[in-house]
C-alpha atoms as a PDB file:
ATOM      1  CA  UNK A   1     -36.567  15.390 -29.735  1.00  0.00           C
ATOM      2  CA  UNK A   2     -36.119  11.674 -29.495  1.00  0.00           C
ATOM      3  CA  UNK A   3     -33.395   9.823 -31.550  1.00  0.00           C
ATOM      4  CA  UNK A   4     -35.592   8.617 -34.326  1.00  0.00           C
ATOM      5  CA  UNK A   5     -36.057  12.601 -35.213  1.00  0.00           C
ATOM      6  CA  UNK A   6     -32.906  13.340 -34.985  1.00  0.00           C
ATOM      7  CA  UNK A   7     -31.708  10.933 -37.141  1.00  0.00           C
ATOM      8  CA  UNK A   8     -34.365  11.263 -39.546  1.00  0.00           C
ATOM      9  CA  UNK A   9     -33.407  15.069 -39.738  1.00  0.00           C
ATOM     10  CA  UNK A  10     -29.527  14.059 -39.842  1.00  0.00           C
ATOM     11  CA  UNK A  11     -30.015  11.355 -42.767  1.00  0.00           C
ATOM     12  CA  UNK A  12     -32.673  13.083 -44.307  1.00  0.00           C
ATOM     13  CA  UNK A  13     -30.717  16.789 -44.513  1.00  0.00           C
ATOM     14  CA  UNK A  14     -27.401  15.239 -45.875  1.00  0.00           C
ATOM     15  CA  UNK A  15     -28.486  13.034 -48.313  1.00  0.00           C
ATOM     16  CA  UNK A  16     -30.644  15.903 -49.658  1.00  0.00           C
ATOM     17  CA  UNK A  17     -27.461  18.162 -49.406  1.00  0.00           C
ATOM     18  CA  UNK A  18     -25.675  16.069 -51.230  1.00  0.00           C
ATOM     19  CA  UNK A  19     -27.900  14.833 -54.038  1.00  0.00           C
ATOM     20  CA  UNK A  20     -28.382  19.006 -54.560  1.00  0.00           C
ATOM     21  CA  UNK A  21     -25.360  20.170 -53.708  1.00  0.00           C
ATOM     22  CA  UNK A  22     -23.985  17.337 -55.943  1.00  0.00           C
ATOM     23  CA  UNK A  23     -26.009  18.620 -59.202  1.00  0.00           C
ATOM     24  CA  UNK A  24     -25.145  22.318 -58.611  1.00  0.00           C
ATOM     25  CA  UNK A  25     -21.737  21.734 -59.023  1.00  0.00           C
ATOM     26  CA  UNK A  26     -22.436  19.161 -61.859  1.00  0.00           C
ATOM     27  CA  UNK A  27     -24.452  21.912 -63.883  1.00  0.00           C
ATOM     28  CA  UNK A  28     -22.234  25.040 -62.856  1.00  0.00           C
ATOM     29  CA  UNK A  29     -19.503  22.858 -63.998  1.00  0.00           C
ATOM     30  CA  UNK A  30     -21.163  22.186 -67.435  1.00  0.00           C
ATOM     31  CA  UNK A  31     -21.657  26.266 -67.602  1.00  0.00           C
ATOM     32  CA  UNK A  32     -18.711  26.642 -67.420  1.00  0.00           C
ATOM     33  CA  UNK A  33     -18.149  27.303 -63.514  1.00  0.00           C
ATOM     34  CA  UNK A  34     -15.535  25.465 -60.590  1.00  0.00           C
ATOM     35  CA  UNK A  35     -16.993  24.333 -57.817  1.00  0.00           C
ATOM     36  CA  UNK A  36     -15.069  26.456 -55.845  1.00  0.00           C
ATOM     37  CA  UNK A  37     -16.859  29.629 -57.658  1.00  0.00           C
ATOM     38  CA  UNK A  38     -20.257  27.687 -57.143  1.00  0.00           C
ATOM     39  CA  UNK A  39     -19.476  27.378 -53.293  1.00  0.00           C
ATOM     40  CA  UNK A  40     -18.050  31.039 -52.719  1.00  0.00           C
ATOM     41  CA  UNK A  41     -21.623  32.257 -54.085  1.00  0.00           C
ATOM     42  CA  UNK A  42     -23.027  29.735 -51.845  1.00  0.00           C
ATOM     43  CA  UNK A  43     -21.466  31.787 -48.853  1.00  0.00           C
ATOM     44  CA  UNK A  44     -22.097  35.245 -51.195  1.00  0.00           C
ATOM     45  CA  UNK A  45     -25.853  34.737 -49.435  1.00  0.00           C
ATOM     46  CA  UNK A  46     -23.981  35.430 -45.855  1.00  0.00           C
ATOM     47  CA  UNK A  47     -20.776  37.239 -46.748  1.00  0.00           C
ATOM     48  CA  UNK A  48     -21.989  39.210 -50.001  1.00  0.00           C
ATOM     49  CA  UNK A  49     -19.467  39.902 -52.781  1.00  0.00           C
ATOM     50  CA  UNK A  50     -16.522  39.945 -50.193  1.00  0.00           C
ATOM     51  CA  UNK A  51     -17.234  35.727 -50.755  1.00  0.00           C
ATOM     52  CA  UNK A  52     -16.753  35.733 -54.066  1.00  0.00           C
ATOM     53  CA  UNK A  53     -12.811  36.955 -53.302  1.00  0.00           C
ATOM     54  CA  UNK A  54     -12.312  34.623 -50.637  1.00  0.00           C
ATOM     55  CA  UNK A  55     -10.839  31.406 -51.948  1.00  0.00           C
ATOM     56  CA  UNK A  56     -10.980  28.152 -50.672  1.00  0.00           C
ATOM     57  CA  UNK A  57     -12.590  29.527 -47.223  1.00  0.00           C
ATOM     58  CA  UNK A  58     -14.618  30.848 -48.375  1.00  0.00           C
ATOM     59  CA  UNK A  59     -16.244  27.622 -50.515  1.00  0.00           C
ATOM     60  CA  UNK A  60     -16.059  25.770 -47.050  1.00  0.00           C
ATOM     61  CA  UNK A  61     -18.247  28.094 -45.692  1.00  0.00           C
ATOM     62  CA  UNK A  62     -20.554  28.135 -48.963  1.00  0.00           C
ATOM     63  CA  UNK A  63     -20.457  24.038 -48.534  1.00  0.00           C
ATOM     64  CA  UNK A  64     -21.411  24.150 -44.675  1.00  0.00           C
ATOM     65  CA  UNK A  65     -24.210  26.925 -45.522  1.00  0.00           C
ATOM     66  CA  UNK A  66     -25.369  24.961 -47.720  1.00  0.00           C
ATOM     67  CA  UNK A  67     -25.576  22.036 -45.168  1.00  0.00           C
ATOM     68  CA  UNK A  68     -26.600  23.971 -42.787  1.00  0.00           C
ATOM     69  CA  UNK A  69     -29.878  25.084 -44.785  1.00  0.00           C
ATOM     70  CA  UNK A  70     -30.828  21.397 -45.710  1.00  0.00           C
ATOM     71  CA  UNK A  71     -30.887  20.374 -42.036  1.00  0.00           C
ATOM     72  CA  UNK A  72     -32.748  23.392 -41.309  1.00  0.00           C
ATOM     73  CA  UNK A  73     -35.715  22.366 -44.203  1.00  0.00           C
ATOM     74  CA  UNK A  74     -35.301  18.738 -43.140  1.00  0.00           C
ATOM     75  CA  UNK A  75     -36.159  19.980 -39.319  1.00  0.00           C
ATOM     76  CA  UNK A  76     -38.807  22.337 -40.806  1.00  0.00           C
ATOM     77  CA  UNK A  77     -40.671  19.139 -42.668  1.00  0.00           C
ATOM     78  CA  UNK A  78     -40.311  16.778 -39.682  1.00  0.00           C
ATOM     79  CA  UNK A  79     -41.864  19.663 -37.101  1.00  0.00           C
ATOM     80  CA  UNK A  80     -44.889  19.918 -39.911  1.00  0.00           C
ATOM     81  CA  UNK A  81     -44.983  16.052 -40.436  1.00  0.00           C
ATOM     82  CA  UNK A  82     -45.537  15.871 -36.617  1.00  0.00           C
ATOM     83  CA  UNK A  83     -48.387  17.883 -37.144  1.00  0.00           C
ATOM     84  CA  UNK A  84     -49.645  17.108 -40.177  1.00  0.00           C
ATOM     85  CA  UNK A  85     -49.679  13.326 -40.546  1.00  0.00           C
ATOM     86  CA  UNK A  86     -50.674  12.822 -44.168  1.00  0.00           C
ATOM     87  CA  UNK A  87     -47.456  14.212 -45.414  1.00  0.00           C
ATOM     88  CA  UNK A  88     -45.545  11.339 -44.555  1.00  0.00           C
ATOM     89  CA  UNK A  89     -48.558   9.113 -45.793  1.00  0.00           C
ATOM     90  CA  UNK A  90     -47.895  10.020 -48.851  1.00  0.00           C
ATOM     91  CA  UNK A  91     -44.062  10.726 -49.498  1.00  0.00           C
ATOM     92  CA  UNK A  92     -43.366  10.703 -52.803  1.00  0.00           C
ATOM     93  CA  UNK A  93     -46.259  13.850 -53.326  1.00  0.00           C
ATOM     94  CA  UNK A  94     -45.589  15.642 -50.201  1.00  0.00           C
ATOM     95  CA  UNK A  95     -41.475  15.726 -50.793  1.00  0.00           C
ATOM     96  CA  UNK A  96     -42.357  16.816 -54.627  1.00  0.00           C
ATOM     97  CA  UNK A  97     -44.556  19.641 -52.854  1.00  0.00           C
ATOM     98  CA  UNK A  98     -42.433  20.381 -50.354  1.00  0.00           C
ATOM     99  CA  UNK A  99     -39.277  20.846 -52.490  1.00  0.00           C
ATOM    100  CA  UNK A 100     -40.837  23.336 -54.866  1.00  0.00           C
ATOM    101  CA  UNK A 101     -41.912  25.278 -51.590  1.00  0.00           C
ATOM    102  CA  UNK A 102     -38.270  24.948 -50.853  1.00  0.00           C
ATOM    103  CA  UNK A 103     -37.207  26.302 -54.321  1.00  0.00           C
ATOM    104  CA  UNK A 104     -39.960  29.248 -54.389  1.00  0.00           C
ATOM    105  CA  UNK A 105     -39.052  29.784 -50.722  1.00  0.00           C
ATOM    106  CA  UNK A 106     -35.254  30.173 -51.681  1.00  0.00           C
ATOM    107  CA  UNK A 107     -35.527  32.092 -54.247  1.00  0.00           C
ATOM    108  CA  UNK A 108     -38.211  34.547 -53.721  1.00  0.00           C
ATOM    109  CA  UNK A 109     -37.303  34.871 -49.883  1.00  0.00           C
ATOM    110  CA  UNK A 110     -33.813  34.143 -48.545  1.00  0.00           C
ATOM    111  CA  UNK A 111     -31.861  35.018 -51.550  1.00  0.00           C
ATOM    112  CA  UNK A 112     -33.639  38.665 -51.413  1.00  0.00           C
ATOM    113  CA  UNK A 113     -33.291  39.365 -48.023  1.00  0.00           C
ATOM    114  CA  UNK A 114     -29.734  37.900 -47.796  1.00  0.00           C
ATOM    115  CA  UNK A 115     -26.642  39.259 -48.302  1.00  0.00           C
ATOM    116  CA  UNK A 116     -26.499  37.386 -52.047  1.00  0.00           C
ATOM    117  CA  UNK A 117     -24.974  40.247 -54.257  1.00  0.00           C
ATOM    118  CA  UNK A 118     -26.681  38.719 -57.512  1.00  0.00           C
ATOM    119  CA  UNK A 119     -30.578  39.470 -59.012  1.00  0.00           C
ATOM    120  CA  UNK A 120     -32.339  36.459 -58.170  1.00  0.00           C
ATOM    121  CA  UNK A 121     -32.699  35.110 -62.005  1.00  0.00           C
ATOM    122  CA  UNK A 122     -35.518  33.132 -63.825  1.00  0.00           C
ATOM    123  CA  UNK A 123     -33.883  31.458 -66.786  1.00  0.00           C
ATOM    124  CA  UNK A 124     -36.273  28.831 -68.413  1.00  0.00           C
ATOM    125  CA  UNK A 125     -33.384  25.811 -68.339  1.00  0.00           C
ATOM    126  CA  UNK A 126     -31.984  26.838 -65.084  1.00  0.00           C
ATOM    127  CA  UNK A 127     -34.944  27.254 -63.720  1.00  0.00           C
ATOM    128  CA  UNK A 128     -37.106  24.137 -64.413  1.00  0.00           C
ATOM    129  CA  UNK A 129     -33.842  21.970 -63.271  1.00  0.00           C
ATOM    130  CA  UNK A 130     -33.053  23.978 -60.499  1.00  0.00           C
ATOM    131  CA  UNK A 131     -36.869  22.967 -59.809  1.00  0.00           C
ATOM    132  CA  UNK A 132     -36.644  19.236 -60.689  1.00  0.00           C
ATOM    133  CA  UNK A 133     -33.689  18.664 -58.191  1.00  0.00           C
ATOM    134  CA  UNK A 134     -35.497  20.297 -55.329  1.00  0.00           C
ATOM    135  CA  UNK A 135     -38.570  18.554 -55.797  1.00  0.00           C
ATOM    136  CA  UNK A 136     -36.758  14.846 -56.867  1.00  0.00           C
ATOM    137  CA  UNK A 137     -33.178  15.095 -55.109  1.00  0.00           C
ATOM    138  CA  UNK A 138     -34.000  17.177 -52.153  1.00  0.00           C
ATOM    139  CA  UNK A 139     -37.479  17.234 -50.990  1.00  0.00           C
ATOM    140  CA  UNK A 140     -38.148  13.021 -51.786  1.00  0.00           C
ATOM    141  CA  UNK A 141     -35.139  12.333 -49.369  1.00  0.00           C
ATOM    142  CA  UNK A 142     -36.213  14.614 -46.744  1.00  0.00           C
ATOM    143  CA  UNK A 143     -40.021  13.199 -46.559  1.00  0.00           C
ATOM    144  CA  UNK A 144     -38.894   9.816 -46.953  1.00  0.00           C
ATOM    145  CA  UNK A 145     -36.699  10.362 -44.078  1.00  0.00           C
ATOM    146  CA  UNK A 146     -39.434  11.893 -41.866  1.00  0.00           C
ATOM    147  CA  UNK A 147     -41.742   8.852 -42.747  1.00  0.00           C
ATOM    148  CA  UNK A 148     -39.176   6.955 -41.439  1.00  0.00           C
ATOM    149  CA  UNK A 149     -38.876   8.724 -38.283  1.00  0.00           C
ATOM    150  CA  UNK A 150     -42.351   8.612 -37.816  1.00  0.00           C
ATOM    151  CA  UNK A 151     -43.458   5.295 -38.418  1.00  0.00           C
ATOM    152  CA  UNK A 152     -44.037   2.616 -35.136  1.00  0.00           C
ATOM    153  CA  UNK A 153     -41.320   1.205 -34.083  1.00  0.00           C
ATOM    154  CA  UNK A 154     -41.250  -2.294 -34.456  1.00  0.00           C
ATOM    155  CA  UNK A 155     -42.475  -4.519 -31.639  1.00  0.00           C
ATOM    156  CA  UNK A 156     -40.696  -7.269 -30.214  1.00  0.00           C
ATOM    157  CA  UNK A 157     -41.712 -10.589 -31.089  1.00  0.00           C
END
């Protein structure tokens, strides 16, 4: 992996961590919810209800799952930019695509099959904003990132 890549998977996974992570805190908080609590189910997907006892540990771990998972999808886009060109042709569409692949991917896969001690819920509101900031906050950065990374390097003059 040369340098370019990784940095395009670096830049491209934390700014999408943080523009979701940053919302999911912003809209627990307006339900209602710490960020702390928000975090601790964050880790619930690894640790299971024993996170949601665990204190401020606990949300570190939640925080670096959660930063964990971005680089992973950031990764996962750059390997399938390398083979698929066009999706970094076209950005904007192909980061809208990819993050509601990320959202339907999270919720009808990982969360079942992990450890997450919840039912994996569909409420309308939730639901369609959950959706709108993994399509615009998470998956935009991530293929703009990978364009980036892909583009020719500049040549000198």
């Amino acid at each position: 992996m040369n340098n370019r890549y990784f940095s395009a998977v670096f830049l491209g996974g934390l700014v999408a961590g943080a523009l979701d992570i940053t919302f999911a805190i912003s809209f627990a908080a307006y339900n209602g919810h710490p960020p702390v609590r928000l975090l601790q189910i964050v880790a619930s997907g690894l640790f299971g209800n024993a996170a949601l006892t665990g204190g401020l540990g606990m949300a570190a771990w939640g925080l670096a799952l959660h930063f964990f998972m971005s680089l992973l999808w950031a990764g996962i886009f750059l390997a399938l930019a390398l083979r698929l060109p066009a999706l970094v042709r076209s950005p904007l569409a192909s980061g809208i695509a990819f993050g509601a692949i990320v959202f339907l991917a999270m919720r009808l896969i990982v969360l079942p099959l992990s450890a997450f001690p919840f039912p994996v819920a569909f409420k309308l509101v939730a639901t369609i904003l959950d959706l709108l900031s993994h399509t615009l906050l998470f998956g935009i950065p991530i293929a703009f990132a990978s364009r980036w990374a892909l583009a020719p390097a500049p040549q000198p003059a």
